[in-house]
Protein backbone atom coordinates (compact mmCIF):
# COMPACT_ATOMS: atom_id res chain seq x y z
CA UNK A 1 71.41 51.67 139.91
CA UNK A 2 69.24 54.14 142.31
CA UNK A 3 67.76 57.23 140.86
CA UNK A 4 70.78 59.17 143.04
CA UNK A 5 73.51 57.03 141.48
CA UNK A 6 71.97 58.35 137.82
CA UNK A 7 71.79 61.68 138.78
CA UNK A 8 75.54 61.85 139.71
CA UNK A 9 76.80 59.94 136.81
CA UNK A 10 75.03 62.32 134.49
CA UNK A 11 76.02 64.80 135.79
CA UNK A 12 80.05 63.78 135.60
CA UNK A 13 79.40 63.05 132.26
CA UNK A 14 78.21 66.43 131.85
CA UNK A 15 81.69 67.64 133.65
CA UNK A 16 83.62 65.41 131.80
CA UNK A 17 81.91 66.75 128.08
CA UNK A 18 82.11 70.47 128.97
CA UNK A 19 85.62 70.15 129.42
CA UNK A 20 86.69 68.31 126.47
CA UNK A 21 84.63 70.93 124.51
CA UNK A 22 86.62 73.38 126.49
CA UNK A 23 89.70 72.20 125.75
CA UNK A 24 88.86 71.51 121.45
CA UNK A 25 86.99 74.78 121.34
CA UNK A 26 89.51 77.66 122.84
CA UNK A 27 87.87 81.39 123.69
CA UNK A 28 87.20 83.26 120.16
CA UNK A 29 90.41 85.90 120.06
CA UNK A 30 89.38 89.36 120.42
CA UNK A 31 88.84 91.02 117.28
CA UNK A 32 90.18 94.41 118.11
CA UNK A 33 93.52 92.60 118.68
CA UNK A 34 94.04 91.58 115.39
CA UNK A 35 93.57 95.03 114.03
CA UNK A 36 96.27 96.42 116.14
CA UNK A 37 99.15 97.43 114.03
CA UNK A 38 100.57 98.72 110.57
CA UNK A 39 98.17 99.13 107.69
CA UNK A 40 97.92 101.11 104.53
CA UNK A 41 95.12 103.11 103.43
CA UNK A 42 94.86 103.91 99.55
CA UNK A 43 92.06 104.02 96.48
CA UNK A 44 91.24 101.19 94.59
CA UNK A 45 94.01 101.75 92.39
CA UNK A 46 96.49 101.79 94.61
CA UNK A 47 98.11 105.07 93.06
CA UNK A 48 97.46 106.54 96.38
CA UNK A 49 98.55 105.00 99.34
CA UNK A 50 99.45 106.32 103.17
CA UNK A 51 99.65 104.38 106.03
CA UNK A 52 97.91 103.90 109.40
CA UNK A 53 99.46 102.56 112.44
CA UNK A 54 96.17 101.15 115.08
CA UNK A 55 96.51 101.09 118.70
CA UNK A 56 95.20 99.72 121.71
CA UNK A 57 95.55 102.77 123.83
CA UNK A 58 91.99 104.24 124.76
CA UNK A 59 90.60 107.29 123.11
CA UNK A 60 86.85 108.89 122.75
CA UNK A 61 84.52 106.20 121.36
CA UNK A 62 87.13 103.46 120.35
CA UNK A 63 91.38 103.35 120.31
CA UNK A 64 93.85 105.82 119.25
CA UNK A 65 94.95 105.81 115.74
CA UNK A 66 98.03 107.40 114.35
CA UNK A 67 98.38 108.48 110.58
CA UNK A 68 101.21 109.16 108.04
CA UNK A 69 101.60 113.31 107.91
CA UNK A 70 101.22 112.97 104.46
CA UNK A 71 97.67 111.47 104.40
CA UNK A 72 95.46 114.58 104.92
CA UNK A 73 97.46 115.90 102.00
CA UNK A 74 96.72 112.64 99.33
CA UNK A 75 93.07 112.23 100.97
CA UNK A 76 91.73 115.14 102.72
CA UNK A 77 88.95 112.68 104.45
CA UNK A 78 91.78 111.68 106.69
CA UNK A 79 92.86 115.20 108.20
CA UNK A 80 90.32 114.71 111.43
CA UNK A 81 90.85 110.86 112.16
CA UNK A 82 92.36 110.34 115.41
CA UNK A 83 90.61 107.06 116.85
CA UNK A 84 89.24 103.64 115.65
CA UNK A 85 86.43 101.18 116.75
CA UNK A 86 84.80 98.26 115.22
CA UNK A 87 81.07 97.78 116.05
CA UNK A 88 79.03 94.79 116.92
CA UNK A 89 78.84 93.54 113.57
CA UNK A 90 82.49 93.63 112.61
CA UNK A 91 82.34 97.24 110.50
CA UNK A 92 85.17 99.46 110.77
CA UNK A 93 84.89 103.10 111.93
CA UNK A 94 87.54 105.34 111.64
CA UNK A 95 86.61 108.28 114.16
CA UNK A 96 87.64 112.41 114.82
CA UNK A 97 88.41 113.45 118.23
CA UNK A 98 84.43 113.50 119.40
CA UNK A 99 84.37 109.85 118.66
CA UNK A 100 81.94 110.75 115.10
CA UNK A 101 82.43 108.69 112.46
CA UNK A 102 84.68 110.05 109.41
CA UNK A 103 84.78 106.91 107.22
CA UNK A 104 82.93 103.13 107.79
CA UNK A 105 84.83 100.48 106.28
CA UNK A 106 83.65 96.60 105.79
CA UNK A 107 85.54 93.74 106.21
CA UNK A 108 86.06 92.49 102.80
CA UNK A 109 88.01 89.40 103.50
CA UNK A 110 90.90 88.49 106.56
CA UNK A 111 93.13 91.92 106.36
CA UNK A 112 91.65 94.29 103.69
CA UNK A 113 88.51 96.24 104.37
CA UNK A 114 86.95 98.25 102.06
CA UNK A 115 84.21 101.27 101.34
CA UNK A 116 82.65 103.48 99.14
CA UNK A 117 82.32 107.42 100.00
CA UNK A 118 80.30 109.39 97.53
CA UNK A 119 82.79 111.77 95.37
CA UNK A 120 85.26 110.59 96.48
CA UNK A 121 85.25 106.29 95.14
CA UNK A 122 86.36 103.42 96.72
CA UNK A 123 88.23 103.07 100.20
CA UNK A 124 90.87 100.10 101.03
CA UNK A 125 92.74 98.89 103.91
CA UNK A 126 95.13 96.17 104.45
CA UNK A 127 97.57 95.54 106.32
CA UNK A 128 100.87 96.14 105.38
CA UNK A 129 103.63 93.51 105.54
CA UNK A 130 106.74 95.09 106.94
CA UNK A 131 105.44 98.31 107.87
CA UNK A 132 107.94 100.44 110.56
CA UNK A 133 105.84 100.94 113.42
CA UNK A 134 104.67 104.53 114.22
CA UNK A 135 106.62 105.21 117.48
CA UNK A 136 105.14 105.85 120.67
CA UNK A 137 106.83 108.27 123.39
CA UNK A 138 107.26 104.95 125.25
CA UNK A 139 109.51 103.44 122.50
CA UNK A 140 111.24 107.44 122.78
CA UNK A 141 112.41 107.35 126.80
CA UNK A 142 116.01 107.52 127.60
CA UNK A 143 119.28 109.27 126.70
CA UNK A 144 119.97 110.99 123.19
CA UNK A 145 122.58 113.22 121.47
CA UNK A 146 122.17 116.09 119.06
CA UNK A 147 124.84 115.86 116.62
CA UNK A 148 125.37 117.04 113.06
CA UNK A 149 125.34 114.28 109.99
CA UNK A 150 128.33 112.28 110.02
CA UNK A 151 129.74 114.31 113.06
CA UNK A 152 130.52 113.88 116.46
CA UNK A 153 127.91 114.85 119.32
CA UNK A 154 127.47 118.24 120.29
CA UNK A 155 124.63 117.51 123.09
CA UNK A 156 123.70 114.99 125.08
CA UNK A 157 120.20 114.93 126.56
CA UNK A 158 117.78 112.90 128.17
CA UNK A 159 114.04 112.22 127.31
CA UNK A 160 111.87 111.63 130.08
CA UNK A 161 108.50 110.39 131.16
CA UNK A 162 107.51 113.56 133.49
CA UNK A 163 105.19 115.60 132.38
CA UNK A 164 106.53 119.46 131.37
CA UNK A 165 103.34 121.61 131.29
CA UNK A 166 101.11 121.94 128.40
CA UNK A 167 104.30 121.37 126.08
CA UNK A 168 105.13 117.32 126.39
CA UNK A 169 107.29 115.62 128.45
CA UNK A 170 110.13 116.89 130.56
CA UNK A 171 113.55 116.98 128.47
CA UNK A 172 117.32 117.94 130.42
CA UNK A 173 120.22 119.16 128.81
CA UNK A 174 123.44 118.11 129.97
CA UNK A 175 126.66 120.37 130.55
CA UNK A 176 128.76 121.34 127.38
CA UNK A 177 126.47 122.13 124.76
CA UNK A 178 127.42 123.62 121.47
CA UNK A 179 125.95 127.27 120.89
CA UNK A 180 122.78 125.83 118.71
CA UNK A 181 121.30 124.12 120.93
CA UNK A 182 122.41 126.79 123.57
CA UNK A 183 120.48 129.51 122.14
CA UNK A 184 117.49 127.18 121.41
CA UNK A 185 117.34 126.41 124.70
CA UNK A 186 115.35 122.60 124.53
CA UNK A 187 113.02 122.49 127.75
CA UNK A 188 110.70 119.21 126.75
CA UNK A 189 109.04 116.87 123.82
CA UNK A 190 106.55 115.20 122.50
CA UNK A 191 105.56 112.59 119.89
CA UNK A 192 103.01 113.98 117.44
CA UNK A 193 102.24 111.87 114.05
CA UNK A 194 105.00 109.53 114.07
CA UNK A 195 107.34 112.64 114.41
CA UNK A 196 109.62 113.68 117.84
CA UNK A 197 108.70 117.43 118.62
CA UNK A 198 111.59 118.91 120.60
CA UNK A 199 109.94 122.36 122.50
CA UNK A 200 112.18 125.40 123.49
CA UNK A 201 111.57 127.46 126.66
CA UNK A 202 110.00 129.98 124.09
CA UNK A 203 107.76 128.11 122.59
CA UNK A 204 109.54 127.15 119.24
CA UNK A 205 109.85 123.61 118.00
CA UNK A 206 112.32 121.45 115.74
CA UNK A 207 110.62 118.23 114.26
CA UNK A 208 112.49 115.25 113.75
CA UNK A 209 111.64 112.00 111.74
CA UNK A 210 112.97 108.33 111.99
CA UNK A 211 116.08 107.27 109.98
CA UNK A 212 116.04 104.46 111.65
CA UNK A 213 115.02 103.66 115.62
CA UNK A 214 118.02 104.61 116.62
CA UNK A 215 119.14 107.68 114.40
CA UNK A 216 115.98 111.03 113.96
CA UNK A 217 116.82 113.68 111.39
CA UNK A 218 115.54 117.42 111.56
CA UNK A 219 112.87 118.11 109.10
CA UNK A 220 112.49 120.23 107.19
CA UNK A 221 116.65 119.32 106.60
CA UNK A 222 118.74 122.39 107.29
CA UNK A 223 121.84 123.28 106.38
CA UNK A 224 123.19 122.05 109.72
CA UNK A 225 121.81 118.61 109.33
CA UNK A 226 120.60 118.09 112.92
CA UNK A 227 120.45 114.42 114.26
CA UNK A 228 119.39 112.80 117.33
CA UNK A 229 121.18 109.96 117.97
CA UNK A 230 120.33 107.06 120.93
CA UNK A 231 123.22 106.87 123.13
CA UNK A 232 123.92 103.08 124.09
């Protein structure tokens, strides 16, 4: 065989071997992708527990990161995180809205992190099994009914995906609304914590929180017993 004819056949075999390995050795799976999702944070007890819902949606320094309302209150290190990022060597940083780190967290094993913060103990995450998602205005678009608990409608409405100044997203009101939600006078929305803000032209705001996805109930409860109900 010529020196030409060895030169080709190497370098087929060298074709042939980088595919196979190819093909037994697939692309590593990002590891911000695995992170996305429902988790709960608590102390190493576990007497404390909220929850944290990570996205993929871009923020300063990292990925937006939603948490429970009730977290600030049960660990007041959690009142500024907004955002999430894992550096190069797999730590976990939970971030404020200038992308600074608020708590660093290290992977203790597959799906529980875990770190210390001086006066206040031990940190832990893990992801929880069967967590309800934190909504997303996304998840929110479409049309909707105000209506009291176990009654019939009293508004229908429609959320939409158009911006409405400063306040949220554009919200319309249509024909034949009872006198609440006349004199509140709904003009747009937004999702904030997990929770369905519903803005008047004034200013003022209900909050509403999941029953279920299709079924939000005013909060604080009032004596009315507001729901907003998806209409099918």
């Amino acid at each position: 065989m010529n020196r030409g004819s060895i030169v080709g056949a190497l370098g087929a075999a060298g074709i042939i071997c980088g595919s196979a390995l190819a093909q037994t050795n697939p692309p590593v799976e990002d590891p911000t992708v695995a992170m996305v999702g429902a988790w709960e944070f608590s102390n190493a007890d576990r007497d404390k527990v909220c929850r944290f819902t990570f996205r993929a949606d871009g923020a300063t320094g990292g990925y937006k990161l939603d948490i429970d309302k009730n977290c600030p209150s049960i660990f007041p290190v959690t009142r500024d995180i907004v955002a999430w990022t894992l550096d190069n060597y797999g730590s976990l940083r939970l971030l404020d809205a200038a992308g600074n780190a608020i708590v660093e967290l290290t992977e203790a094993e597959a799906g529980i992190f875990d770190g210390f913060e001086p006066g206040q103990g031990r940190y832990v995450l893990q992801a929880a099994a069967g967590a309800t998602p934190v909504r997303s205005a996304e998840d929110m678009i479409g049309d909707w009914a105000f209506a009291h608990a176990l009654g019939k409608p009293i508004c229908g409405l429609t959320l939409a995906n158009v911006p409405a100044g400063t306040d949220g997203l554009a919200l319309k009101i249509k024909p034949g609304c009872d006198a609440l939600i006349a004199r509140f006078a709904p003009a747009a929305w937004r999702m904030d914590q997990g929770e369905l803000l519903v803005v008047s032209a004034r200013g003022q705001t209900w909050r509403f929180e999941e029953n279920d996805a299709n079924t939000w109930q005013r909060v604080p409860e009032g004596p009315d017993g507001l729901l907003l109900v998806r209409q099918q």
